[in-house]
C-alpha atoms as a PDB file:
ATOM      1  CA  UNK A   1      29.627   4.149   5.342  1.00  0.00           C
ATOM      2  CA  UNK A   2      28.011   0.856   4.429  1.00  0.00           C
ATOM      3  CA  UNK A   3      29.977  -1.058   1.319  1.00  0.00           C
ATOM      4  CA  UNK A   4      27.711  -0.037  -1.639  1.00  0.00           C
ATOM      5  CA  UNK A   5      27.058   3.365  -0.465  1.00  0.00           C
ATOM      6  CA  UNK A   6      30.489   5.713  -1.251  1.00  0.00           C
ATOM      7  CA  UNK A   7      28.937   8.824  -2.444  1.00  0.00           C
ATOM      8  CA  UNK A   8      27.086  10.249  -0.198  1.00  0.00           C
ATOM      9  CA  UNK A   9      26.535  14.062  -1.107  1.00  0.00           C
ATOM     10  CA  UNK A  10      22.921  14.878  -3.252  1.00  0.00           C
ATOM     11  CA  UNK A  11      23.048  14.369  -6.831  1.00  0.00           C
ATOM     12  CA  UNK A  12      23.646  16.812  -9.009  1.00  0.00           C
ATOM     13  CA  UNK A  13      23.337  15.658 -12.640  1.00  0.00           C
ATOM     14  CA  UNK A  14      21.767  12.535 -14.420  1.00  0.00           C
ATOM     15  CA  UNK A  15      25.000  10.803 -15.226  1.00  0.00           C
ATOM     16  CA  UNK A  16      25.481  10.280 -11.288  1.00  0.00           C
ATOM     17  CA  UNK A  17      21.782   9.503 -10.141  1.00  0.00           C
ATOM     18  CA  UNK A  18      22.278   6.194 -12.167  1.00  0.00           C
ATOM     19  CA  UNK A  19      25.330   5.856 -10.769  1.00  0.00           C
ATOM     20  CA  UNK A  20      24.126   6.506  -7.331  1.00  0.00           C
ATOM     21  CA  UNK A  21      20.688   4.275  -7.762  1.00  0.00           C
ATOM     22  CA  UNK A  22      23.330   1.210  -9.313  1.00  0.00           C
ATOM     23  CA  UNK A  23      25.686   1.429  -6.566  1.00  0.00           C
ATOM     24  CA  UNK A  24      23.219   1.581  -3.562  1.00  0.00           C
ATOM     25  CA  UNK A  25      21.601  -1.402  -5.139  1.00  0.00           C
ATOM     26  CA  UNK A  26      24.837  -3.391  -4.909  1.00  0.00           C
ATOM     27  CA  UNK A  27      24.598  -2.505  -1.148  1.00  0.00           C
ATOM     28  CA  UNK A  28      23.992  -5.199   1.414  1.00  0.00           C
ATOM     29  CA  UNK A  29      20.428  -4.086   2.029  1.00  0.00           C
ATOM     30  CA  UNK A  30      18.565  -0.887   0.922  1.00  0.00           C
ATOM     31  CA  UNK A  31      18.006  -0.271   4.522  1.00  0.00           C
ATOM     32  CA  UNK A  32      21.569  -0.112   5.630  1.00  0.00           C
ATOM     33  CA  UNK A  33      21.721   2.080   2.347  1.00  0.00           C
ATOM     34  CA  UNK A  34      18.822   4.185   3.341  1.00  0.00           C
ATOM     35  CA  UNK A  35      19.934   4.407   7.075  1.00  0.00           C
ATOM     36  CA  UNK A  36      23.350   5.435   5.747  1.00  0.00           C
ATOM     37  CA  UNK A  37      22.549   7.742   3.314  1.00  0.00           C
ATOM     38  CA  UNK A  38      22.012  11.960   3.338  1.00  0.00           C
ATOM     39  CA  UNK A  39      19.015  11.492   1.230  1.00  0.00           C
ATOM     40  CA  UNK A  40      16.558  10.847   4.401  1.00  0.00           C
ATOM     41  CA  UNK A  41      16.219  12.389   7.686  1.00  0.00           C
ATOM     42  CA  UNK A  42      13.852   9.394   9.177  1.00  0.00           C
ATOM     43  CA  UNK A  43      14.468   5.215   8.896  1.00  0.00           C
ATOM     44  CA  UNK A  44      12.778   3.737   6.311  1.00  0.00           C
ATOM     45  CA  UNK A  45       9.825   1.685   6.880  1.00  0.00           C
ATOM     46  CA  UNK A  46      10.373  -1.971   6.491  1.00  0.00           C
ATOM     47  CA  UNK A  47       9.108  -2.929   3.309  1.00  0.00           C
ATOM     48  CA  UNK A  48      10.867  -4.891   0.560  1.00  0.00           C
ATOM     49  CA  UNK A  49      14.010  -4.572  -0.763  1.00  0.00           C
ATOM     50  CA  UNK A  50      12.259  -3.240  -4.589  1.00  0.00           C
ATOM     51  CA  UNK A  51      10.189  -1.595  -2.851  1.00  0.00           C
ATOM     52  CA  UNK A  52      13.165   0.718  -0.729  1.00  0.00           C
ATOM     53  CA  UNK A  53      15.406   0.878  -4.035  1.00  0.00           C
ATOM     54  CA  UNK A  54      12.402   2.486  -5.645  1.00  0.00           C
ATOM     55  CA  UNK A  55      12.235   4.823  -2.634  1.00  0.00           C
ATOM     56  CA  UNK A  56      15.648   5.570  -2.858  1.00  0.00           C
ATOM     57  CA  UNK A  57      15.965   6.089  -6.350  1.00  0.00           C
ATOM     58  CA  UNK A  58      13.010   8.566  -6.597  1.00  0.00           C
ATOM     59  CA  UNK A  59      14.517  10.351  -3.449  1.00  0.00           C
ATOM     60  CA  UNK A  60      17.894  11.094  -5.780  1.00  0.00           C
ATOM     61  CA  UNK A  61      16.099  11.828  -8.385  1.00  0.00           C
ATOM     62  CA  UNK A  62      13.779  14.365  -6.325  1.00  0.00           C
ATOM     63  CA  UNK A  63      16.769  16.265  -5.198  1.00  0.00           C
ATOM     64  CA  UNK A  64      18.415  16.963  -8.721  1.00  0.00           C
ATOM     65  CA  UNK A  65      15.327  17.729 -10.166  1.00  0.00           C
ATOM     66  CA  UNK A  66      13.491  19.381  -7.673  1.00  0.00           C
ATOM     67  CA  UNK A  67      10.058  17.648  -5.932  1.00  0.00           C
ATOM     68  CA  UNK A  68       6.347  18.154  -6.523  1.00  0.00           C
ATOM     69  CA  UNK A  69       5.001  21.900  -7.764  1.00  0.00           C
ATOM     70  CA  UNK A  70       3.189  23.614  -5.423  1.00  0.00           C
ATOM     71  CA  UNK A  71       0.273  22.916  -7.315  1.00  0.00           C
ATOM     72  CA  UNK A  72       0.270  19.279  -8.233  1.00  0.00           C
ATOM     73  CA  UNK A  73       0.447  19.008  -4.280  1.00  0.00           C
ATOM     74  CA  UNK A  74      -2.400  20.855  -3.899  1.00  0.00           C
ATOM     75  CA  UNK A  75      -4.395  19.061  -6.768  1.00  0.00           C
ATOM     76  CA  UNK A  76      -3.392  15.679  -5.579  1.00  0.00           C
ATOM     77  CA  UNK A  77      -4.421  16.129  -1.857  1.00  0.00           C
ATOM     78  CA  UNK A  78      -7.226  18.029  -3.273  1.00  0.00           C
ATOM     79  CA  UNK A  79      -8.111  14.605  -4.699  1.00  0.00           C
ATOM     80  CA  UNK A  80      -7.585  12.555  -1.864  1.00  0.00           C
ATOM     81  CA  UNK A  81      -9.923  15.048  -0.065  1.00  0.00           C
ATOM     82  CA  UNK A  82     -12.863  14.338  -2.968  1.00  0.00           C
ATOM     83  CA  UNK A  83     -12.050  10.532  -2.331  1.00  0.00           C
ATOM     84  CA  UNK A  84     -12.256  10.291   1.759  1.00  0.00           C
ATOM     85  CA  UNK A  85     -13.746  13.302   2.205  1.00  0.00           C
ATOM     86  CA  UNK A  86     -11.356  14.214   4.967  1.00  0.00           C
ATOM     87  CA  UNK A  87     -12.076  11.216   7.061  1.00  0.00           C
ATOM     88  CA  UNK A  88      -8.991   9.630   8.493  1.00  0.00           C
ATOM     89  CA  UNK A  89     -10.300   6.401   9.254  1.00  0.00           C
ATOM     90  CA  UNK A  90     -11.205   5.868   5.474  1.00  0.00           C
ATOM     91  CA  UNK A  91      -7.570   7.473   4.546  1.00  0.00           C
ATOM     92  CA  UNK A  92      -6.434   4.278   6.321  1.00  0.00           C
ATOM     93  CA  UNK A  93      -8.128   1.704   4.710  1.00  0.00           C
ATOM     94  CA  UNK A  94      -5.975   0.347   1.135  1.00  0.00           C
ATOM     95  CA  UNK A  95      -8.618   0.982  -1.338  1.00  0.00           C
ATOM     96  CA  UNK A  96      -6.556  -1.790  -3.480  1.00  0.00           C
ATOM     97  CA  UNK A  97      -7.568  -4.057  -1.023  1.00  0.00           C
ATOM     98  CA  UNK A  98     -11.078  -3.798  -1.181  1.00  0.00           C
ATOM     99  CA  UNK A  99     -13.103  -5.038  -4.383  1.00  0.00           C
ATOM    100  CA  UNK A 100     -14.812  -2.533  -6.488  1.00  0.00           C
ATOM    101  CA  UNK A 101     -18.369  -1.530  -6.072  1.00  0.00           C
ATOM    102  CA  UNK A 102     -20.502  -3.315  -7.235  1.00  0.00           C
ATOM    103  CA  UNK A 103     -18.462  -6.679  -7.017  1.00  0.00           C
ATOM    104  CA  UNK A 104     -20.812  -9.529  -6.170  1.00  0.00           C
ATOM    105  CA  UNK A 105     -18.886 -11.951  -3.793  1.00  0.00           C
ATOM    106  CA  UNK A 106     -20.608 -15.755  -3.428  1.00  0.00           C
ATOM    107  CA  UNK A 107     -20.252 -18.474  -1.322  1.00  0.00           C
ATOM    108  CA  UNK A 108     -22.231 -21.560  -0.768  1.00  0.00           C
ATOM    109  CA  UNK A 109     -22.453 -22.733   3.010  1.00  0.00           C
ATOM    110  CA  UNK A 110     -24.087 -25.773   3.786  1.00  0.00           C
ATOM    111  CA  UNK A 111     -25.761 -25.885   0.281  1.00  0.00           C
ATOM    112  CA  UNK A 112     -27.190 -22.545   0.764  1.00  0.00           C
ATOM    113  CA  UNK A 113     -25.549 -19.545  -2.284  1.00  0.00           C
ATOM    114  CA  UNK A 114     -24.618 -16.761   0.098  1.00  0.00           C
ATOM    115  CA  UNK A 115     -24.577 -13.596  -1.965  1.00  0.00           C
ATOM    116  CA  UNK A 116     -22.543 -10.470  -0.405  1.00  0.00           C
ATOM    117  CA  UNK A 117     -22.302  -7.048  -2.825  1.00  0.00           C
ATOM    118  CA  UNK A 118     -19.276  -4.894  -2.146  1.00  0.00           C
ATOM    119  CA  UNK A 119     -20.627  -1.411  -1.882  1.00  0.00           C
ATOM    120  CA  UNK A 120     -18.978   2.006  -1.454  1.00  0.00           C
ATOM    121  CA  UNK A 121     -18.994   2.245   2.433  1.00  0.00           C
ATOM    122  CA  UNK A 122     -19.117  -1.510   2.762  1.00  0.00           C
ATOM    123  CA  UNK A 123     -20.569  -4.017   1.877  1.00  0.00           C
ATOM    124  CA  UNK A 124     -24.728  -5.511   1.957  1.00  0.00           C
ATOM    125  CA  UNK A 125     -25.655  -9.169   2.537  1.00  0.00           C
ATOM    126  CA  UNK A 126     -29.471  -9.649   2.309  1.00  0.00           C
ATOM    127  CA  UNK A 127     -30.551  -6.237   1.663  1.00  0.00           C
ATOM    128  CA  UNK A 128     -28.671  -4.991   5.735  1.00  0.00           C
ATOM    129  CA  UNK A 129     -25.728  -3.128   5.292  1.00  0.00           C
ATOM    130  CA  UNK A 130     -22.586  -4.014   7.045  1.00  0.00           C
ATOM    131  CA  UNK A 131     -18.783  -3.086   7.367  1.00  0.00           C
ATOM    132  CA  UNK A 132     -17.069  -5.665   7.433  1.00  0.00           C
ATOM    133  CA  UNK A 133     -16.952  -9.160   5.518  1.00  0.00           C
ATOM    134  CA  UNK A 134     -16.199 -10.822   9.022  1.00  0.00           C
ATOM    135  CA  UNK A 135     -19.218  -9.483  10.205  1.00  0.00           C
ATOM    136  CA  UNK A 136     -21.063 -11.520   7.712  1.00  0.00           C
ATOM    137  CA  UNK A 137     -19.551 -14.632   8.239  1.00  0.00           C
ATOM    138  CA  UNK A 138     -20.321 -14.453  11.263  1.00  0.00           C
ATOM    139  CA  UNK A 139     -24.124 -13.995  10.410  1.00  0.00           C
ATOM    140  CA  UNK A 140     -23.745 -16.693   7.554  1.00  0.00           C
ATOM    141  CA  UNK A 141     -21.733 -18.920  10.334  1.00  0.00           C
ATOM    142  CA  UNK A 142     -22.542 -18.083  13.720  1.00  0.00           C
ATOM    143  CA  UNK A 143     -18.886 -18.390  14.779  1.00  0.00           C
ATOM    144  CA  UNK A 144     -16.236 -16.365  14.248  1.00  0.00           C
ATOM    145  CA  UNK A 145     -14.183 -15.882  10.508  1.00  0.00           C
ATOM    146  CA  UNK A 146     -11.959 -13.800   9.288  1.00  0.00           C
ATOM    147  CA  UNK A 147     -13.786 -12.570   6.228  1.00  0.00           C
ATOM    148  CA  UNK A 148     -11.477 -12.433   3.561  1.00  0.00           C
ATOM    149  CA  UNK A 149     -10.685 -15.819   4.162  1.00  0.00           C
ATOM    150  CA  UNK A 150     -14.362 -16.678   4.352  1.00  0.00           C
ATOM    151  CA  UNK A 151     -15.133 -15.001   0.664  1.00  0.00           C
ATOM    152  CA  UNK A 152     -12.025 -16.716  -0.860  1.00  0.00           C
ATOM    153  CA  UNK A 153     -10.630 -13.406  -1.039  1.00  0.00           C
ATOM    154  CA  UNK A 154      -7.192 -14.273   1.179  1.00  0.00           C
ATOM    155  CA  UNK A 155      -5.389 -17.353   1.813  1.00  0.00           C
ATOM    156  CA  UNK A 156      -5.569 -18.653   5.144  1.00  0.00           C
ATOM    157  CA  UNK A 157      -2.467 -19.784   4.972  1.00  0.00           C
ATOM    158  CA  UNK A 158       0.714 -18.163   3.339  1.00  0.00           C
ATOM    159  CA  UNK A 159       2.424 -20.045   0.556  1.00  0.00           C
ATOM    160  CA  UNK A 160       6.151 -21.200   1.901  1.00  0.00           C
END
């Protein structure tokens, strides 16, 4: 077993979870702990090392407890349903990524105010839909941009 990660049966009262979550945390990396462990059957994806602690902890905590009713399932991919309305592409797409409806995004290129609304399946630049903010900087442009750069919306370049 990986240094960190001892106890490896499921939890079985609150006074060991935290011990559990504390001593996997010590570990050398929440993957190795994760990988290790009898909480998962699959690797964990590779995210952050908050981000897999979190993961881990709610996975310990799920077992002692018990999951999800059979009901909030249903109500929360009832939900989901109401928001992509079953469309798999859309399921994709972070909706945290993408600015609200209704957001007006503006950009001046070669003195000229370009002025791009984010709407629910898109977004509209000059009264023509389109579905992607590339798409319109390329319009604006005539060469291509990635569009979240274009719109100040990402960072070209990552900070170091």
């Amino acid at each position: 077993p990986t240094p960190g990660c001892q106890q490896r049966s499921p939890p079985s009262s609150k006074g060991t979870n935290r011990a559990r979550s504390t001593t996997c945390s010590r570990a050398i990396t929440p993957s190795q702990c994760d990988r290790d462990s009898a909480y998962f059957e699959t690797e964990p994806p590779p995210f952050n090392r908050r981000y897999l602690e979190s993961r881990l902890a709610y996975r310990i905590q799920e077992l002692a407890y018990g999951g999800l009713k059979p009901e909030t399932i249903k109500r929360l991919e009832a939900l989901g349903e109401q928001l992509d309305g079953g469309n798999i592409t859309t399921r994709r797409i972070r909706a945290d990524l993408k600015p609200i409806a209704g957001t007006r995004l503006i950009r001046e290129w070669q003195g000229v105010e370009q002025i791009v609304t984010v709407t629910q399946d898109g977004f509209e630049w000059q009264g023509r839909p389109y579905q992607s903010l590339s798409a319109i900087a390329r319009a604006i442009t005539g060469t291509r941009w990635n569009g979240w750069v274009f719109f100040g919306l990402k960072n070209h370049r990552r900070a170091a």
